[in-house]
Protein backbone atom coordinates (compact mmCIF):
# COMPACT_ATOMS: atom_id res chain seq x y z
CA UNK A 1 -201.84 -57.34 65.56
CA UNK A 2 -202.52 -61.13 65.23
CA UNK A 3 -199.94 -63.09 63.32
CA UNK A 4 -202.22 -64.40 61.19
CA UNK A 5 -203.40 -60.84 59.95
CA UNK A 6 -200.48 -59.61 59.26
CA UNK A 7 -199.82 -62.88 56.90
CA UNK A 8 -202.83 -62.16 54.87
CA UNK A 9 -202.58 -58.33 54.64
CA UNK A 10 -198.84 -59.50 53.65
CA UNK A 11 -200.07 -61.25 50.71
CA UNK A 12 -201.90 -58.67 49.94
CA UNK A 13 -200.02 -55.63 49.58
CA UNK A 14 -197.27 -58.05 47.92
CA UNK A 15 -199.89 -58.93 45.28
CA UNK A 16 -200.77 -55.27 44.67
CA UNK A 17 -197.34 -54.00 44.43
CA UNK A 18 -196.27 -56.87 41.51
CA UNK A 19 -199.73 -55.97 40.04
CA UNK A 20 -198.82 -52.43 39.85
CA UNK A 21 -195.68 -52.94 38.98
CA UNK A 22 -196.76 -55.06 35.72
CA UNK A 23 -199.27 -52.18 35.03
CA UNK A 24 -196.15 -49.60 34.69
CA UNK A 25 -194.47 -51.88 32.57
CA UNK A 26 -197.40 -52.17 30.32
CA UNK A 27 -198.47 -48.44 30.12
CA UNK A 28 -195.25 -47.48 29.34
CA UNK A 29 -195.19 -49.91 26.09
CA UNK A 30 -197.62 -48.25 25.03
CA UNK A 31 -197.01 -44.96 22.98
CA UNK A 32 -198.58 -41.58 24.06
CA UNK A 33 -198.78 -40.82 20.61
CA UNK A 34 -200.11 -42.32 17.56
CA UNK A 35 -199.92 -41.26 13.76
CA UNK A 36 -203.21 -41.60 12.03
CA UNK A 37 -202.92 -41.40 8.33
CA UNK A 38 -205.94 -40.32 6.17
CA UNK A 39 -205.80 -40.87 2.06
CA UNK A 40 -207.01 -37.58 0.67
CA UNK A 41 -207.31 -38.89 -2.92
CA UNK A 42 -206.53 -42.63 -4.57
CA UNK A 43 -205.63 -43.21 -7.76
CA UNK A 44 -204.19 -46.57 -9.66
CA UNK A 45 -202.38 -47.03 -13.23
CA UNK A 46 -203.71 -50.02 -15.43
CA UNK A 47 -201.97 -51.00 -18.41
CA UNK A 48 -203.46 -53.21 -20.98
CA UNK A 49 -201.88 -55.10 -23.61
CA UNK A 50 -204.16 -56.88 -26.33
CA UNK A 51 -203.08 -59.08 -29.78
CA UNK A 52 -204.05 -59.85 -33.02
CA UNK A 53 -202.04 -62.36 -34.80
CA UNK A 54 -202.25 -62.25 -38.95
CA UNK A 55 -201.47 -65.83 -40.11
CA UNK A 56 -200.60 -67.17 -43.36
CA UNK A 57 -202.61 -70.13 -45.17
CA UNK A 58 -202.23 -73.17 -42.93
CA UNK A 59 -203.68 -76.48 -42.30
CA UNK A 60 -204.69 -75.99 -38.71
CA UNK A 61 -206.72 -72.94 -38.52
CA UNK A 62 -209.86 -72.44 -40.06
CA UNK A 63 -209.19 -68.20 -40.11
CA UNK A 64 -207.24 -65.54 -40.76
CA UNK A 65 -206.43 -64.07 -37.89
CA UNK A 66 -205.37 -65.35 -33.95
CA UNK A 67 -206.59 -63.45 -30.93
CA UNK A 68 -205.94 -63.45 -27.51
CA UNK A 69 -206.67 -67.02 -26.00
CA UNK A 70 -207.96 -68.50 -29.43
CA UNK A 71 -204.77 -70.71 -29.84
CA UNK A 72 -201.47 -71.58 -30.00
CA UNK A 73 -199.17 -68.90 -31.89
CA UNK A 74 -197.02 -71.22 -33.90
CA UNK A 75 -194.39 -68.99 -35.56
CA UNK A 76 -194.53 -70.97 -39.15
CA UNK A 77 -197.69 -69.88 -39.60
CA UNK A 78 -197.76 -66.33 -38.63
CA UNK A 79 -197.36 -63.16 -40.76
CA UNK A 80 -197.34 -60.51 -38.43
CA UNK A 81 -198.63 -59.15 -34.79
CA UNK A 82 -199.95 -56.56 -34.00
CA UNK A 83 -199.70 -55.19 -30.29
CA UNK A 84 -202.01 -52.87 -28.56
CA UNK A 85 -201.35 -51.43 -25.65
CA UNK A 86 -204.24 -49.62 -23.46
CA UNK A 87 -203.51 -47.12 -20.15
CA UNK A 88 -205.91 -45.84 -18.08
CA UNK A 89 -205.23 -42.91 -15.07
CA UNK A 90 -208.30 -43.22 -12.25
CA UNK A 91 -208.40 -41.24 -9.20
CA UNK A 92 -211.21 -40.70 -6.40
CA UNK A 93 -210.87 -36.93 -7.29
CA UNK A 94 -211.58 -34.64 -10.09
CA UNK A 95 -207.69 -33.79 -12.04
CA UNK A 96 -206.15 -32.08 -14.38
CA UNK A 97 -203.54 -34.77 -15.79
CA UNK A 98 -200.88 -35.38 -18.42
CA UNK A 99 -199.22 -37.97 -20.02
CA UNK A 100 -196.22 -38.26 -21.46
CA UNK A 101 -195.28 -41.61 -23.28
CA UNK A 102 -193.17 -43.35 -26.01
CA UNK A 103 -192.49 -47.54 -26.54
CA UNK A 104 -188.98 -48.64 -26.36
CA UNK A 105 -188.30 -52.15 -27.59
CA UNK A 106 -185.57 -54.84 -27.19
CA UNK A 107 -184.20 -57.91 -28.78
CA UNK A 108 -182.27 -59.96 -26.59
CA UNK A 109 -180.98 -63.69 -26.57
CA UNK A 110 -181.11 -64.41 -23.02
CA UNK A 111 -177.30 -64.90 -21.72
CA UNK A 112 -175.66 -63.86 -24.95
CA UNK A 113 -176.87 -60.25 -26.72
CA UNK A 114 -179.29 -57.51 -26.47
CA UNK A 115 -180.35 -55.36 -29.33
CA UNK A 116 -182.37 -52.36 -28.45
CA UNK A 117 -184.47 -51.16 -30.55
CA UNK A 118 -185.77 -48.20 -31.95
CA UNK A 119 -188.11 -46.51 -30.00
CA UNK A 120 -191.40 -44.48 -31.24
CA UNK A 121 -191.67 -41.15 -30.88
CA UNK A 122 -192.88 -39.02 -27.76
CA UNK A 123 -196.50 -38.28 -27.25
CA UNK A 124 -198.84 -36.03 -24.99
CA UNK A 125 -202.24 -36.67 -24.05
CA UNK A 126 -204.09 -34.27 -21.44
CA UNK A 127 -207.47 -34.72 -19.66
CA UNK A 128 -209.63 -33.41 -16.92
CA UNK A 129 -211.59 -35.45 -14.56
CA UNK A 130 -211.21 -38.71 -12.56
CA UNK A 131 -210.35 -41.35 -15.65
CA UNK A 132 -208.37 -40.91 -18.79
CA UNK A 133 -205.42 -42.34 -20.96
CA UNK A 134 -204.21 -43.84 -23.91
CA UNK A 135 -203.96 -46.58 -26.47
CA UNK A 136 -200.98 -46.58 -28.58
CA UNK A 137 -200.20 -49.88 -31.30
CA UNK A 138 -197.15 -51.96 -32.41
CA UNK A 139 -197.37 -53.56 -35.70
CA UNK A 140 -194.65 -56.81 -34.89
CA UNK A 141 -193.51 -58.48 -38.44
CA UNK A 142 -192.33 -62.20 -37.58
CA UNK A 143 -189.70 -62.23 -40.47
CA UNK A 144 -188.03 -59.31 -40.15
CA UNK A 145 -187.27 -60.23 -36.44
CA UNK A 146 -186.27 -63.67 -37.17
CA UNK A 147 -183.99 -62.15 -39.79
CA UNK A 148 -182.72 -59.54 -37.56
CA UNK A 149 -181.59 -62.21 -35.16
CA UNK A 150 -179.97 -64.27 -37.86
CA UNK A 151 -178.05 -61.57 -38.63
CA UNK A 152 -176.96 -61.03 -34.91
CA UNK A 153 -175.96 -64.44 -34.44
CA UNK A 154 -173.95 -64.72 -37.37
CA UNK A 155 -172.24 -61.61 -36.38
CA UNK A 156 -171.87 -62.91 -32.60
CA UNK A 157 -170.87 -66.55 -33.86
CA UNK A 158 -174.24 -67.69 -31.66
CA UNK A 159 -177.11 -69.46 -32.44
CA UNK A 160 -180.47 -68.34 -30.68
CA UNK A 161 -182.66 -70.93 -30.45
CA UNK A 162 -184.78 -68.68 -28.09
CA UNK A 163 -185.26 -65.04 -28.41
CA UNK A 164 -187.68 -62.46 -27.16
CA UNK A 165 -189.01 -59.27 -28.27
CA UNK A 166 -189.84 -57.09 -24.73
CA UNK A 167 -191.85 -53.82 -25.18
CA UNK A 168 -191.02 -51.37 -22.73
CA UNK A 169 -193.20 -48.41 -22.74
CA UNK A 170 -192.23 -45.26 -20.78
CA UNK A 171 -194.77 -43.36 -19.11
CA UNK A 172 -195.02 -40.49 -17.30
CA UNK A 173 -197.84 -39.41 -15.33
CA UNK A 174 -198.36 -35.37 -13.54
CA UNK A 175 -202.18 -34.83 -12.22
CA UNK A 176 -203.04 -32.28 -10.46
CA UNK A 177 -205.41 -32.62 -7.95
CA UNK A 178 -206.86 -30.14 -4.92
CA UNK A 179 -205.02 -32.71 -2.55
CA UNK A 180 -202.01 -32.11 -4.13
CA UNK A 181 -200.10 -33.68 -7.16
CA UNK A 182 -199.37 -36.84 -8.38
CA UNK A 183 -195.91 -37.31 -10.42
CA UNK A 184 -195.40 -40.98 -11.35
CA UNK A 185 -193.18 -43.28 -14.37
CA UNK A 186 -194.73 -46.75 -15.27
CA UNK A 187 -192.88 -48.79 -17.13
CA UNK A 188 -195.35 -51.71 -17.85
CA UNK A 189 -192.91 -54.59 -20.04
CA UNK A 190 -194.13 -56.56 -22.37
CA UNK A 191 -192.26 -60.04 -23.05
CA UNK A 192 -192.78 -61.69 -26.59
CA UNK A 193 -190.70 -64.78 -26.43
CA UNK A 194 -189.68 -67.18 -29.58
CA UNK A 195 -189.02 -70.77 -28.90
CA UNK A 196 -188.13 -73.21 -31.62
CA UNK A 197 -187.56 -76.73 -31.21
CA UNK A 198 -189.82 -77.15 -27.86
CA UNK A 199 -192.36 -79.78 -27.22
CA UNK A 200 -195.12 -77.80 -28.86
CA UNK A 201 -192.74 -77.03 -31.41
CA UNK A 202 -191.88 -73.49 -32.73
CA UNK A 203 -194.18 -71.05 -30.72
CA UNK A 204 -194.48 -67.49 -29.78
CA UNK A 205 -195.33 -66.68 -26.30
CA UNK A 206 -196.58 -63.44 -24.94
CA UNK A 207 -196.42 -62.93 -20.65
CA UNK A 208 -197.09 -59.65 -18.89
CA UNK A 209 -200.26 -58.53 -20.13
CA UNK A 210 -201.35 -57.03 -17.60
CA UNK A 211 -199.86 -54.20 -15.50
CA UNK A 212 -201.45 -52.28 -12.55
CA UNK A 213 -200.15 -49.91 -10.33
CA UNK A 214 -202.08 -48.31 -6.95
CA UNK A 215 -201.47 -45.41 -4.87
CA UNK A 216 -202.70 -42.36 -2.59
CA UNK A 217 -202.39 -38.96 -1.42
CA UNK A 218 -201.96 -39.49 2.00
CA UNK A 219 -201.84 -36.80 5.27
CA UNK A 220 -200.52 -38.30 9.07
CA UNK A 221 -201.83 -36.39 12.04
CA UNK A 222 -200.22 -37.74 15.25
CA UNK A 223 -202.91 -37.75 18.23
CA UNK A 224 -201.81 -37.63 21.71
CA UNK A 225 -203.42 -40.49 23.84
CA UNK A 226 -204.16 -39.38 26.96
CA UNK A 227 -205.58 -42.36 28.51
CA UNK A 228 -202.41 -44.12 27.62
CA UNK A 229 -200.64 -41.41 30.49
CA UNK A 230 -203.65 -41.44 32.65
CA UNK A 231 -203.19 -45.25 32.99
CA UNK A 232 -199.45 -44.48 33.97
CA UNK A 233 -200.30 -42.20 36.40
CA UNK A 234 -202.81 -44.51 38.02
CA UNK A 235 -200.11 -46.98 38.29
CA UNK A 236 -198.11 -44.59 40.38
CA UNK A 237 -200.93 -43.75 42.62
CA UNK A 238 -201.74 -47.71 43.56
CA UNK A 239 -198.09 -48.30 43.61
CA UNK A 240 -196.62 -46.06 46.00
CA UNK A 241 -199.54 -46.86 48.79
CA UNK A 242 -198.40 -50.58 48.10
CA UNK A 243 -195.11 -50.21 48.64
CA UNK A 244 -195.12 -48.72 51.84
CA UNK A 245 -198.09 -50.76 53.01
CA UNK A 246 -196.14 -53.76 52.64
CA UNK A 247 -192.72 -52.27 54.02
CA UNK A 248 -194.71 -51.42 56.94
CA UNK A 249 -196.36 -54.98 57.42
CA UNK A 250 -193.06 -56.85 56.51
CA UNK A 251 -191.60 -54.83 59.24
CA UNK A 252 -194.74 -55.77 61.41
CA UNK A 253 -194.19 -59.36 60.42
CA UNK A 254 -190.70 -59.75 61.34
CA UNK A 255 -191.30 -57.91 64.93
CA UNK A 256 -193.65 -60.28 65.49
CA UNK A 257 -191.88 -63.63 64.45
CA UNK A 258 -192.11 -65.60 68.09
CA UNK A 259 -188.88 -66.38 70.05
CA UNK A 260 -187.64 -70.23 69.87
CA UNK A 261 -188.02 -71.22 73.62
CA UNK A 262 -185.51 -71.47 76.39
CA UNK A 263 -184.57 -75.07 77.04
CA UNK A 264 -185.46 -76.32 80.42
CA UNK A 265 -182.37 -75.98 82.86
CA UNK A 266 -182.40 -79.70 83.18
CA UNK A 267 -181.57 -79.97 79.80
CA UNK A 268 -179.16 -77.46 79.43
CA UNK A 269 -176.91 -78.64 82.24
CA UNK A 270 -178.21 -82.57 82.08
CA UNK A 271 -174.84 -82.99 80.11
CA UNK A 272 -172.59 -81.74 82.82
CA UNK A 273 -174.25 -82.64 85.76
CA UNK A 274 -171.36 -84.63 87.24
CA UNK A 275 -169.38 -82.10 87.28
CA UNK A 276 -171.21 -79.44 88.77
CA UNK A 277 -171.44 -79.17 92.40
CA UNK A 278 -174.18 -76.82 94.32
CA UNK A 279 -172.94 -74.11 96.29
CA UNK A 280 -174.68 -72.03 99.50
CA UNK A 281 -173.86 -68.55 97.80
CA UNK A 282 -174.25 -67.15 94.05
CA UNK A 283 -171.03 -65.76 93.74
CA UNK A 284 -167.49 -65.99 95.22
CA UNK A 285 -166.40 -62.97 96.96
CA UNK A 286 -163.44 -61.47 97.55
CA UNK A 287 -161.63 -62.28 94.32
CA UNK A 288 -159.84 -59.35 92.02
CA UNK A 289 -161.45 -61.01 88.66
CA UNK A 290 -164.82 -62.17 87.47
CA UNK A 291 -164.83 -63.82 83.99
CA UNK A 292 -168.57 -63.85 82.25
CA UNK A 293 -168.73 -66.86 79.91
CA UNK A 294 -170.89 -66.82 76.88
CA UNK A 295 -172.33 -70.47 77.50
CA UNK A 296 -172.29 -72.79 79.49
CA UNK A 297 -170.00 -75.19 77.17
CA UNK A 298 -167.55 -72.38 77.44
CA UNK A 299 -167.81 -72.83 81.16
CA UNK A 300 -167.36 -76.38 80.92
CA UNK A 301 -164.24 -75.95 78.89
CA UNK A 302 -162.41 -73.73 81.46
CA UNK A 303 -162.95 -76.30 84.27
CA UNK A 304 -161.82 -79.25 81.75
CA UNK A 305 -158.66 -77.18 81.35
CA UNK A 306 -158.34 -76.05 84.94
CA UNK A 307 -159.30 -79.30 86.20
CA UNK A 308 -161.70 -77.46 88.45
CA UNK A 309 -165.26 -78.30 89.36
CA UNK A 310 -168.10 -76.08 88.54
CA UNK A 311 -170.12 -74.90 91.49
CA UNK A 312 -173.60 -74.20 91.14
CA UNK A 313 -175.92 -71.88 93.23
CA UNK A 314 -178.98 -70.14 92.86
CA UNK A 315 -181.51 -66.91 94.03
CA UNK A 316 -185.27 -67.51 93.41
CA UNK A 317 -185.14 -67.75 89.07
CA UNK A 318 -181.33 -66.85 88.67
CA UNK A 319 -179.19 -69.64 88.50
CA UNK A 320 -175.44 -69.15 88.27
CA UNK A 321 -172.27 -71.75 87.29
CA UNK A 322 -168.71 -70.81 88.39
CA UNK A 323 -165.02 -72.23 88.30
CA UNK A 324 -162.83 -70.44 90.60
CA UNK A 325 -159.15 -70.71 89.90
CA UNK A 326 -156.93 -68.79 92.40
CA UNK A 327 -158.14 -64.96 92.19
CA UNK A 328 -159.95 -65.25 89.06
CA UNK A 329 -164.30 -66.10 88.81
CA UNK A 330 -165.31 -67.73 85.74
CA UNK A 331 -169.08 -67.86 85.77
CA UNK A 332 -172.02 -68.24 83.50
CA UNK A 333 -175.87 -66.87 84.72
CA UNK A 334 -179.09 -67.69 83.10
CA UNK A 335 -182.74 -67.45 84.51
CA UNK A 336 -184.77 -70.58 84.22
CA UNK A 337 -187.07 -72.22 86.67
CA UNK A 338 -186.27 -73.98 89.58
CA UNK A 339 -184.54 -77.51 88.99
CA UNK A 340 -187.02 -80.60 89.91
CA UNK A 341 -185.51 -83.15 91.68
CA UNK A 342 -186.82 -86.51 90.63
């Protein structure tokens, strides 16, 4: 088989091993199973809060009463507030659902006390279908807090120069629904704050108005993948062929690899040619040793040290170099072609 072949089919069964290789590796990152997860029914909480400020006789509004977004609530000028609160219960199915709920409130000077409150009392509501809730309302009288602070303070040895009033509704939701049941708190807060003394001056200001809250009945199924393990096993089958496709060739290759050539005799013994001296016969008979030398540097070495020449003869391609030193042969044989005289 031509060098050059076995080169290229070299390259190739190298480049199909590494490519299966990095196919295994990939297949097996992938799982053979995956979890799919269906939502059998959705539902979501929404809470609601809404205001209506009652104001005393001022100078800056023309009107009786403040809603949501129609102005600054300055606290001077405000009787009382009152709070509604609005929750809703939707789900994609049909349920039978109730409610349990009561408002908690705190007072609380941020760093220094907390008052709670206390709280109404406990309600129910039921319904049956996809929507349904409540709407509850908190009648807020601006004095009686302010006074209820000042009374805190001067038991605490504080001064609260910012307050706030948070309204922290409990609710508890149970709906029952073919997919199974839903059993859920919300605790949607409501923060009134009082500031005095800031760059508007002394304001009330309400934050969290709106709440909502999602979620799902949900059911996982895990689904074997079976192209994920006919991928591996593909793999296997182009990688084994590969491998032993490209043992074989790199075994190929190497048998192949071409053998450095000989030097010419002239060459070899061009160094030494002074001191080797042709001879009639190709050995020396008679003797009770013959020592083979590796090279013919070796041999040159033994007749340095024995101060001996080395004779040279020859028969047809078989050239041989000796040193004989009393009953011991040290020679040194190599075929080359015959030596050209110039």
């Amino acid at each position: 088989m031509a060098r050059t072949r076995l080169t290229a089919l070299l390259v190739l069964f190298a480049l199909l091993s590494v490519a299966s290789i990095v196919t295994i590796y990939f297949t097996h990152q992938l799982p053979t199973e995956e979890a799919i997860t269906t939502t059998l029914c959705a539902y979501e909480h929404r809470g609601r809060y809404d205001y209506i400020a009652k104001l005393k006789p001022n100078n800056l509004y023309n009107q009786t009463t403040l809603k949501l977004g129609e102005g600054t609530l300055y606290t001077r000028v405000i009787e009382h507030i009152n709070i509604t609160f609005s929750y809703t219960f939707l789900s994609s199915r049909t349920t039978n659902t109730t409610i349990e709920y009561l408002v908690n409130r705190e007072l609380e000077s941020p760093g220094k006390w907390v008052k709670n409150l206390e709280a109404t009392a406990s309600n129910t509501t039921n319904f049956t279908g996809n929507t349904g809730g409540f709407t509850t309302t908190l009648h807020i009288n601006i004095a009686e807090v302010k006074g209820l602070v000042s009374v805190i303070d001067e038991d605490t040895g504080t001064s609260s120069s910012t307050f706030n009033l948070n309204v922290k509704p409990q609710i508890h939701t149970v709906s029952e629904t073919d997919a199974g049941t839903i059993n859920e708190p919300l605790n949607p807060t409501l923060t009134i704050t009082f500031q005095s003394g800031s760059a508007q001056g002394d304001i009330i200001i309400i934050e969290n108005l709106d709440h909502t809250k999602t979620g799902g009945i949900t059911k996982t199924e895990t689904i074997y993948q079976q192209w994920v393990t006919n991928q591996r096993y593909a793999s296997y089958a182009i990688l084994l062929p590969a491998l032993t496709g490209l043992a074989y060739i790199t075994w190929a290759f190497i048998r192949t690899k071409p053998t450095k050539p000989e030097k010419p005799l002239e060459k070899i013994i061009a160094s030494y040619e002074e001191i080797i001296a042709e001879a009639k016969e190709p050995s020396y008979e008679g003797r009770k040793a013959t020592v083979t030398m590796k090279t013919l540097e070796d041999l040159v070495k033994v007749a340095y040290s024995l101060d001996k020449p080395i004779l040279h003869s020859k028969k047809e391609s078989i050239h041989t170099f000796y040193v004989v030193d009393g009953s011991t042969k040290y020679e040194y044989t190599l075929t080359a072609q015959i030596i050209k005289k110039s």
